[in-house]
C-alpha atoms as a PDB file:
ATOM      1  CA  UNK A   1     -80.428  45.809   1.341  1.00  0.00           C
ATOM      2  CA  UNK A   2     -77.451  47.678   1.184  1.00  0.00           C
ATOM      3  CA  UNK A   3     -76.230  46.610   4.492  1.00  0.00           C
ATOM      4  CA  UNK A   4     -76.585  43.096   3.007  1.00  0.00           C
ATOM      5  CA  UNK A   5     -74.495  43.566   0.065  1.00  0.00           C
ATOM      6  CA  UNK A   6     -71.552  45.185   2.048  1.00  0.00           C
ATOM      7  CA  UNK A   7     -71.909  42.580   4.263  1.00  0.00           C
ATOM      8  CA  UNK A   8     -71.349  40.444   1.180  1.00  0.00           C
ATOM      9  CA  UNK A   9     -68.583  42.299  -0.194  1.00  0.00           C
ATOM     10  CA  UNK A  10     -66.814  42.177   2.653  1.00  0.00           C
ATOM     11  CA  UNK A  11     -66.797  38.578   3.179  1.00  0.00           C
ATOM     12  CA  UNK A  12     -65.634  37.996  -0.101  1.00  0.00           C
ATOM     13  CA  UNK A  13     -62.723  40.429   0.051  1.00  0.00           C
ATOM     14  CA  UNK A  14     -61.834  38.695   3.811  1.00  0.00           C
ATOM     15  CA  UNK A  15     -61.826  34.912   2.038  1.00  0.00           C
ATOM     16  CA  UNK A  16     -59.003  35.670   0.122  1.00  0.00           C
ATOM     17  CA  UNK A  17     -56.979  36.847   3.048  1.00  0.00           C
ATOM     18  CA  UNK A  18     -58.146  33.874   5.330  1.00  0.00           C
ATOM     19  CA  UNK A  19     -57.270  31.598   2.820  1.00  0.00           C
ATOM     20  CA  UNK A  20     -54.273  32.867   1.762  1.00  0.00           C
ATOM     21  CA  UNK A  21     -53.605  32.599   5.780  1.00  0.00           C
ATOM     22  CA  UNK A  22     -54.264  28.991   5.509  1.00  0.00           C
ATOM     23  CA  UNK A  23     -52.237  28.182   3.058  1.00  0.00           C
ATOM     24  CA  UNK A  24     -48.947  29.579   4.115  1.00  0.00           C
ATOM     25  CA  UNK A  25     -49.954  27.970   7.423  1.00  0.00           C
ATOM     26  CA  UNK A  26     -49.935  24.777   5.407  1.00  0.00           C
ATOM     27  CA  UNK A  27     -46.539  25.572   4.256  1.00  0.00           C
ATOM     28  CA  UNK A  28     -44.833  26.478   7.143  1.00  0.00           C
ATOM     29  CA  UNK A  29     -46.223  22.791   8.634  1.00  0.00           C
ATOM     30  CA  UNK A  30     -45.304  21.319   5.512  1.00  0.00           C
ATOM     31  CA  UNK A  31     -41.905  22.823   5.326  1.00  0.00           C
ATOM     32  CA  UNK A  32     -40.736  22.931   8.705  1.00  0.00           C
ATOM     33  CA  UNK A  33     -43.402  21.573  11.312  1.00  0.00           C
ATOM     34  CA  UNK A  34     -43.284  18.598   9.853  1.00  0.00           C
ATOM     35  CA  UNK A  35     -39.825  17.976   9.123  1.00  0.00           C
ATOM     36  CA  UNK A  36     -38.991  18.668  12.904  1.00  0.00           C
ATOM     37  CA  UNK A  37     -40.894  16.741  14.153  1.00  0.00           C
ATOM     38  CA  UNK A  38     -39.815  13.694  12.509  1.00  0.00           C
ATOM     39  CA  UNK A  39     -35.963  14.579  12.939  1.00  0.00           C
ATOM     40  CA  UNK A  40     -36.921  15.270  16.956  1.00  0.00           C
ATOM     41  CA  UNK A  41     -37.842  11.381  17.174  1.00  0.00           C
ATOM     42  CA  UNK A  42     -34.655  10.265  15.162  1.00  0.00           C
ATOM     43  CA  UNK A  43     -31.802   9.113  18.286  1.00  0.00           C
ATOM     44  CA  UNK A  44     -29.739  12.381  17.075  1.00  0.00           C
ATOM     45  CA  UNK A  45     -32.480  14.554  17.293  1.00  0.00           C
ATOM     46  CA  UNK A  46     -34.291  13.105  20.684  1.00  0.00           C
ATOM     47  CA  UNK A  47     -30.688  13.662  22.109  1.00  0.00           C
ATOM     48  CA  UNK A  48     -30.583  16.999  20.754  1.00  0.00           C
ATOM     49  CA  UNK A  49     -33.827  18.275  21.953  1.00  0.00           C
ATOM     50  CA  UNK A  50     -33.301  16.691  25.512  1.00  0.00           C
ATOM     51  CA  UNK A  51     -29.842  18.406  25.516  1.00  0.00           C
ATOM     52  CA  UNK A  52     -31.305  21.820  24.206  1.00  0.00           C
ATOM     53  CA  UNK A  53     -34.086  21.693  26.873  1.00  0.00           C
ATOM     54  CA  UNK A  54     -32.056  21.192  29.795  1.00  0.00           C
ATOM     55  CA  UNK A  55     -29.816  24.580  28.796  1.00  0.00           C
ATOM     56  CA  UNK A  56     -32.866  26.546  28.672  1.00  0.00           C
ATOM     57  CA  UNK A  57     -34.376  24.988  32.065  1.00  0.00           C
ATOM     58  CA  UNK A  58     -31.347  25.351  34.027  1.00  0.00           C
ATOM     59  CA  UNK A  59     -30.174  28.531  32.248  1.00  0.00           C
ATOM     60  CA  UNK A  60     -33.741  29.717  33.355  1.00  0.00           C
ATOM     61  CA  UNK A  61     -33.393  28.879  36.624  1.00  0.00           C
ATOM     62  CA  UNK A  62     -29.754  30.630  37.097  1.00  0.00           C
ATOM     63  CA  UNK A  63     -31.346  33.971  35.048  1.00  0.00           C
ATOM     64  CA  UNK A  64     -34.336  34.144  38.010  1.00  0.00           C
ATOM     65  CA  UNK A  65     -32.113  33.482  40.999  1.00  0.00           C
ATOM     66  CA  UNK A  66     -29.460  36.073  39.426  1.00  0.00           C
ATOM     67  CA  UNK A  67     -32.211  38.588  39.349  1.00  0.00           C
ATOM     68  CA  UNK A  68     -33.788  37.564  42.712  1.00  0.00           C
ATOM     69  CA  UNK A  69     -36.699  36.083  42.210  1.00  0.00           C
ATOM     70  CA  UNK A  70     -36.813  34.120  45.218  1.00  0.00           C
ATOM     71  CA  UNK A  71     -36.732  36.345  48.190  1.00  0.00           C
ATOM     72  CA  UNK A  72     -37.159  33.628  50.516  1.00  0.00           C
ATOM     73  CA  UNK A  73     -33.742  31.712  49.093  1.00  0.00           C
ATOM     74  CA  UNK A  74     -31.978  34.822  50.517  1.00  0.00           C
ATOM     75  CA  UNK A  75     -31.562  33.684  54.408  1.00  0.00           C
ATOM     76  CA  UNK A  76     -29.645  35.245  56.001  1.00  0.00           C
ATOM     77  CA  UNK A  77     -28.641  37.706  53.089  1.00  0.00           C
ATOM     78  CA  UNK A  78     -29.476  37.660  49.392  1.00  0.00           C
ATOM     79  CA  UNK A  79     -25.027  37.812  49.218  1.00  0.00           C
ATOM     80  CA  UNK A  80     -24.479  35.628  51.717  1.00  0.00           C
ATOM     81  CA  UNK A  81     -22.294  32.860  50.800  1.00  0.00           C
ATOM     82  CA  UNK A  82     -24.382  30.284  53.205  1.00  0.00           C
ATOM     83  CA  UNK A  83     -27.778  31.479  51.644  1.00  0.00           C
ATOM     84  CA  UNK A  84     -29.782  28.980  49.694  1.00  0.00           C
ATOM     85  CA  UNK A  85     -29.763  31.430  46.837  1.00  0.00           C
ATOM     86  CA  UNK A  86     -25.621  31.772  46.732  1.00  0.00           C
ATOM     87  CA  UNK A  87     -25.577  27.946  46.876  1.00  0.00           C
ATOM     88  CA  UNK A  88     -28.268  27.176  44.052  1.00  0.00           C
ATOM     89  CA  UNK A  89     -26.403  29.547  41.847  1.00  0.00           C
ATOM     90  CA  UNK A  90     -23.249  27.496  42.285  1.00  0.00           C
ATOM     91  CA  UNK A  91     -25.294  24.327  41.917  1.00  0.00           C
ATOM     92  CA  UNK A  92     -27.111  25.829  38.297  1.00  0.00           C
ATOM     93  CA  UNK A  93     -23.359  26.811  37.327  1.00  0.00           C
ATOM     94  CA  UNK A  94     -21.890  23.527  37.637  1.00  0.00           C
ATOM     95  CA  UNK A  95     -24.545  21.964  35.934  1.00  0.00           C
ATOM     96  CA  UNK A  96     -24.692  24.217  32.631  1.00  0.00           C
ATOM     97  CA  UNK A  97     -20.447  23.905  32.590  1.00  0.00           C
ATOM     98  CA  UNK A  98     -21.015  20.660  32.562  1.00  0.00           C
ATOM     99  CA  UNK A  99     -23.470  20.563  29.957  1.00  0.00           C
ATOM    100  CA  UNK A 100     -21.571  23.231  27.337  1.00  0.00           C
ATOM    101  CA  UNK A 101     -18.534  20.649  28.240  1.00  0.00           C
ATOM    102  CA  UNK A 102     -20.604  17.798  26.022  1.00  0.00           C
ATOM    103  CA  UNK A 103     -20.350  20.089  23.120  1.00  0.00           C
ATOM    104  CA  UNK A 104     -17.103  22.026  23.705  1.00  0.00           C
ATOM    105  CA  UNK A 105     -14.962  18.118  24.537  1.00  0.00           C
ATOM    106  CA  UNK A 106     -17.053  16.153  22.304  1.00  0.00           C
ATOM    107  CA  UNK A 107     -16.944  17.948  18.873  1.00  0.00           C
ATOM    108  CA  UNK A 108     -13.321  18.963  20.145  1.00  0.00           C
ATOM    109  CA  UNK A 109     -11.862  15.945  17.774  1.00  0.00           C
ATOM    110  CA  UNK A 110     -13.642  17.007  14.846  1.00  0.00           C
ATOM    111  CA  UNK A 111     -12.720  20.955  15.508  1.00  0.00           C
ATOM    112  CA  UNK A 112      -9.118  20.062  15.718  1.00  0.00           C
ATOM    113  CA  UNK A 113      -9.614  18.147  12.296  1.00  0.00           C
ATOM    114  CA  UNK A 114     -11.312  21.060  10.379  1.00  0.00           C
ATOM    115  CA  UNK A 115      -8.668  23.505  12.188  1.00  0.00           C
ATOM    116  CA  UNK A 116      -5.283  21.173  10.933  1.00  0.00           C
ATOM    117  CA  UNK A 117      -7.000  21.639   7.306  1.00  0.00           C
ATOM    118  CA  UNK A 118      -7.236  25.127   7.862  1.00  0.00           C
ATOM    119  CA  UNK A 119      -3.726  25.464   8.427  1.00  0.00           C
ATOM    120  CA  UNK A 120      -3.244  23.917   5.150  1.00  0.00           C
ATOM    121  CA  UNK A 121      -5.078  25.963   3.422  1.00  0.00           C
ATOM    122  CA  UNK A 122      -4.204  29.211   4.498  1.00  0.00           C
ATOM    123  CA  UNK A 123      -0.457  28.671   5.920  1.00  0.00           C
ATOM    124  CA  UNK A 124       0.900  25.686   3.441  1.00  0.00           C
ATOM    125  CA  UNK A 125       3.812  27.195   0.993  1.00  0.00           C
ATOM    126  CA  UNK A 126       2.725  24.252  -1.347  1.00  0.00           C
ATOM    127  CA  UNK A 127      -0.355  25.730  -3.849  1.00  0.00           C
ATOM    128  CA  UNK A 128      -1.167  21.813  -3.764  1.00  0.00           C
ATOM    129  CA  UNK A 129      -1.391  21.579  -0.381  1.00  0.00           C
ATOM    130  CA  UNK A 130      -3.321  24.870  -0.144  1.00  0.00           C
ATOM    131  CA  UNK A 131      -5.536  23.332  -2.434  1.00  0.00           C
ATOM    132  CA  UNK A 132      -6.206  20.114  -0.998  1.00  0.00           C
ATOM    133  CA  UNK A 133      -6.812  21.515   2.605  1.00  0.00           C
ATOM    134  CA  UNK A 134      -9.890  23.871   0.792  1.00  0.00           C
ATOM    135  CA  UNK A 135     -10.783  20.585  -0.620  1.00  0.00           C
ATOM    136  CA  UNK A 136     -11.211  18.615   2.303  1.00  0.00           C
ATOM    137  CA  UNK A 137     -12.861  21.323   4.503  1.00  0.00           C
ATOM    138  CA  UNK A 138     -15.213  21.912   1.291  1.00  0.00           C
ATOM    139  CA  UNK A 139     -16.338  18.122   1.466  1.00  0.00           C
ATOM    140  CA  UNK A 140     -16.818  18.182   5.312  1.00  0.00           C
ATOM    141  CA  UNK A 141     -18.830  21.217   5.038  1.00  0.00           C
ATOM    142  CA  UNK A 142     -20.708  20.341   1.818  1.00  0.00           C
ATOM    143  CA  UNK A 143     -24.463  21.017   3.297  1.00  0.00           C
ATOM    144  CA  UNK A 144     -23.420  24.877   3.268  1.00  0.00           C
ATOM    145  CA  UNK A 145     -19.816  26.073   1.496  1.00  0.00           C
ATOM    146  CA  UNK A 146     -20.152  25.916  -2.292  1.00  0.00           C
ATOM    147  CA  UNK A 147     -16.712  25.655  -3.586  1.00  0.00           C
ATOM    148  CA  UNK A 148     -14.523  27.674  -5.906  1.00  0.00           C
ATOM    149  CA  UNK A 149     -15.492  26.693  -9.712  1.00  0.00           C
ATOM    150  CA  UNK A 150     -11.847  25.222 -10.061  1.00  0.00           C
ATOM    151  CA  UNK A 151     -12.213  22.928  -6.874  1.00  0.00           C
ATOM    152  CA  UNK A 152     -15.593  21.869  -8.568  1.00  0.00           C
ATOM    153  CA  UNK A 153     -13.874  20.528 -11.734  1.00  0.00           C
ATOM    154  CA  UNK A 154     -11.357  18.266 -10.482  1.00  0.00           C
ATOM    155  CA  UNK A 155     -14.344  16.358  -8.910  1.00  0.00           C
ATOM    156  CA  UNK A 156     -16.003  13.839 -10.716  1.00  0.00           C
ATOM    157  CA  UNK A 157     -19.464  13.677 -12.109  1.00  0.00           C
ATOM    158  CA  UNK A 158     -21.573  11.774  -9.594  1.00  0.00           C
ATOM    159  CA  UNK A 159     -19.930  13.886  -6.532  1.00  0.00           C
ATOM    160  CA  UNK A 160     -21.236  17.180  -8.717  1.00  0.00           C
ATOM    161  CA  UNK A 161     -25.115  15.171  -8.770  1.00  0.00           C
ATOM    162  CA  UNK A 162     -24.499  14.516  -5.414  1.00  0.00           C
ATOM    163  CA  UNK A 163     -23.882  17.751  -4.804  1.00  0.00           C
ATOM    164  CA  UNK A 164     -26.385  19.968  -6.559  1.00  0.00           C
ATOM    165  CA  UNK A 165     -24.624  23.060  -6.306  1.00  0.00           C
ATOM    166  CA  UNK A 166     -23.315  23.719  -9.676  1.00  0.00           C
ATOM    167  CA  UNK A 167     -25.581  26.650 -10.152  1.00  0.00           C
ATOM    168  CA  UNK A 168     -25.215  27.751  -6.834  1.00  0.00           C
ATOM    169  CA  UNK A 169     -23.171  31.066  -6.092  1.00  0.00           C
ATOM    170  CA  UNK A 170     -19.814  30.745  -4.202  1.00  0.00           C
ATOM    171  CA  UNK A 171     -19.827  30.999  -0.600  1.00  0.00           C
ATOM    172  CA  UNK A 172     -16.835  33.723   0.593  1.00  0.00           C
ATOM    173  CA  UNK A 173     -13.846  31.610   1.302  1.00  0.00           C
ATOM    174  CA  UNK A 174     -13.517  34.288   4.894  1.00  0.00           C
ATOM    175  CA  UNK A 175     -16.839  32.499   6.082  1.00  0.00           C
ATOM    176  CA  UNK A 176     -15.031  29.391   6.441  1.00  0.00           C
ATOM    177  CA  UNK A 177     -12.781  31.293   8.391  1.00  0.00           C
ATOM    178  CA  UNK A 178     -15.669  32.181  10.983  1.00  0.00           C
ATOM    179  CA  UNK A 179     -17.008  28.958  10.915  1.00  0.00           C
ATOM    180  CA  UNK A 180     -13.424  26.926  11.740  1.00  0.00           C
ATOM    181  CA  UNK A 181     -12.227  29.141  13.912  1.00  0.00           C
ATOM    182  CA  UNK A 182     -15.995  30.165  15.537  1.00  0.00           C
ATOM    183  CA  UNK A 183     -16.014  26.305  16.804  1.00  0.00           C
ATOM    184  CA  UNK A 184     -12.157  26.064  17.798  1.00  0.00           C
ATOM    185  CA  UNK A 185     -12.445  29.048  20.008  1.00  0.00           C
ATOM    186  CA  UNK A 186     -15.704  27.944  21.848  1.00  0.00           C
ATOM    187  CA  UNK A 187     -13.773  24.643  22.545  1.00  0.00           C
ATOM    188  CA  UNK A 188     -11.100  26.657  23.398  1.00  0.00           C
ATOM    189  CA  UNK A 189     -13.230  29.455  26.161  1.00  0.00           C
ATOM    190  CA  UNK A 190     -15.091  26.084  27.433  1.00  0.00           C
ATOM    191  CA  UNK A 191     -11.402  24.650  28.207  1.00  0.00           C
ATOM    192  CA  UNK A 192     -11.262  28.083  30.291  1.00  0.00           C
ATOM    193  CA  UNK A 193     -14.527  28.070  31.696  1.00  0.00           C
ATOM    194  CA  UNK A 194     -13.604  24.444  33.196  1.00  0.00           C
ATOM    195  CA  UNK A 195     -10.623  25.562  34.511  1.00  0.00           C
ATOM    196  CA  UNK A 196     -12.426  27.792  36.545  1.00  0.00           C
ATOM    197  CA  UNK A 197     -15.687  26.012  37.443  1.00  0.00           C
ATOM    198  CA  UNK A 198     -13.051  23.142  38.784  1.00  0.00           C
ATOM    199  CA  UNK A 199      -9.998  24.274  40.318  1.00  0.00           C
ATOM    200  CA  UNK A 200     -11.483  27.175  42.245  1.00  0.00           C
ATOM    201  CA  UNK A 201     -14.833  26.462  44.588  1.00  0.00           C
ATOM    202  CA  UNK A 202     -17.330  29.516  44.521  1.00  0.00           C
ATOM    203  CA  UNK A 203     -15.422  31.084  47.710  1.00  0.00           C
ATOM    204  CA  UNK A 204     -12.395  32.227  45.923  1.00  0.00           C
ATOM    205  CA  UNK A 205     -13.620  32.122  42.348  1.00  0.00           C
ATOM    206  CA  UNK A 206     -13.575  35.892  40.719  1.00  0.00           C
ATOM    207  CA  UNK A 207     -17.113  36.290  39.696  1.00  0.00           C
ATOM    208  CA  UNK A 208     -16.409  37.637  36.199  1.00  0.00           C
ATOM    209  CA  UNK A 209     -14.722  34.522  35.029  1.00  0.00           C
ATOM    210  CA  UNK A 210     -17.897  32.601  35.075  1.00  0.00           C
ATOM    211  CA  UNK A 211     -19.621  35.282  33.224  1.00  0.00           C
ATOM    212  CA  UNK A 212     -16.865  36.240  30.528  1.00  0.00           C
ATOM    213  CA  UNK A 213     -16.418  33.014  29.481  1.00  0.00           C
ATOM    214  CA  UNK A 214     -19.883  31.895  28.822  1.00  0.00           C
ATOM    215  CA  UNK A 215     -20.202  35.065  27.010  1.00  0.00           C
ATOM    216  CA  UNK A 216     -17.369  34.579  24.332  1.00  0.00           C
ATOM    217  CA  UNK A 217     -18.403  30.768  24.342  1.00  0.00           C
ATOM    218  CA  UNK A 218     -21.557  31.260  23.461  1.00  0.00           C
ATOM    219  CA  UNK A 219     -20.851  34.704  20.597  1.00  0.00           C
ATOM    220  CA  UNK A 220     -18.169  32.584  18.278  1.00  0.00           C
ATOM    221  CA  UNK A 221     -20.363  29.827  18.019  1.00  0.00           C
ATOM    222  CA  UNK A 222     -23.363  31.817  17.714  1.00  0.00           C
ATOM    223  CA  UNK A 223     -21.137  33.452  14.996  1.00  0.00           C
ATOM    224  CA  UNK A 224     -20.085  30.369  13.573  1.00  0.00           C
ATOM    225  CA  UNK A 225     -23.765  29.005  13.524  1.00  0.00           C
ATOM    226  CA  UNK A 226     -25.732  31.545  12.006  1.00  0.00           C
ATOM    227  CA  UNK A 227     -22.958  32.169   8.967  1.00  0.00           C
ATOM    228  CA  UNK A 228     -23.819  28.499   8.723  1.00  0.00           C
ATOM    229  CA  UNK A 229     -27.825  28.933   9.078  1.00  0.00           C
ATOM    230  CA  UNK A 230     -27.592  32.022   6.243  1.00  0.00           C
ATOM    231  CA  UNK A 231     -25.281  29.678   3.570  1.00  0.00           C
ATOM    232  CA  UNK A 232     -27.511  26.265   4.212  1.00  0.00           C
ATOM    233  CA  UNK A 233     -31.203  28.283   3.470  1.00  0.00           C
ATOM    234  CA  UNK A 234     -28.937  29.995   0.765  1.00  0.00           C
ATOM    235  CA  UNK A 235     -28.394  26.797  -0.707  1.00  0.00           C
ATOM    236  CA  UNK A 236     -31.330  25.074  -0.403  1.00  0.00           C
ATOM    237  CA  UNK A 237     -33.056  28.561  -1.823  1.00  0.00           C
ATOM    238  CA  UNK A 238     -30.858  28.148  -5.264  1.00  0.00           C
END
């Protein structure tokens, strides 16, 4: 009998937890399971996912044949320039330049715009002009940078609705900084990393260039994006 009522007891205390499991499962489906998957089968977000998937395949693919993972790609030599391995490296290289060249060229326009505004904010003599290039980089970047209270007043009412951010704290004018010049300078390394991938063939290239390049490509927009991740999720949190 008193093994029963244990058993009992203990059941009841494990409901809670299960269901308490449950429900934040719920949740997370609700809050971002859900949401994903309906942005993945919007045009943008098909694109997006395709796009994302072939970095990680290919970038895969180049991580296993940089460690050696196939032992029979290295005829005559694992180094050997005429082994299968050397080659499918060179191949895999190519292929992800080519792919961070989508994002580095195509959101170059739109880089260059946020960057002239930065120069107005931050090297204009004119207070007006100072002013107006916050302004515009404020609007473009509305989904994360809540702007200084006297930016906030000189717009009108339905902009503020629009908005929703009234209550919101500021977001540190130096994070716009990051962000702005986080995406200029990826354009910028990717410009490099071209260079490289496509005026020298894998004979003659300097094998660091490959590998610096990526590497400060991919940390100032990695920079860039998670200051951006941290102020949206503040924002949406206030």
């Amino acid at each position: 009998m008193k093994d029963h009522h244990a058993g009992l007891d203990k059941a009841r205390h494990m409901y809670p937890m299960n269901h308490s499991y449950d429900r934040s499962s719920n949740s997370f489906w609700e809050t971002t399971g859900r949401p994903f998957v309906h942005w993945m089968f919007t045009p943008i977000g098909f694109l997006t996912t395709i796009y994302g998937l072939n970095i990680v395949a290919w970038g895969g693919m180049l991580f296993l044949l940089m460690c050696n993972a196939a032992p029979a790609m290295c005829h005559p030599d694992c180094d050997s320039l005429d082994s299968s391995r050397k080659i499918w490296i060179e191949i895999d290289s190519q292929i992800l330049n080519a792919l961070f060249c989508v994002t580095g060229f195509g959101l170059a326009p739109w880089r260059i715009r946020d960057l002239y505004f930065w120069r107005l904010w931050r090297l204009s003599r004119s207070q007006r002009n100072r002013q107006r290039g916050l302004d515009r980089l404020a609007d473009i970047h509305s989904s994360w940078f809540v702007r200084p209270q006297e930016a906030t007043d000189m717009l009108p009412t339905a902009s503020l609705a629009k908005l929703g951010m009234a209550h919101v704290p500021l977001t540190a004018l130096w994070k716009m900084d990051v962000v702005v010049w986080g995406n200029m300078l990826n354009t910028v390394f990717q410009v490099c990393l071209a260079l490289c991938m496509w005026t020298m063939n894998r004979v003659n290239r300097p094998s660091w260039t490959t590998g610096l390049f990526v590497c400060l490509a991919c940390l100032v927009v990695g920079i860039a994006g998670v200051v951006t991740w941290f102020e949206q999720r503040r924002v949406r949190q206030n």
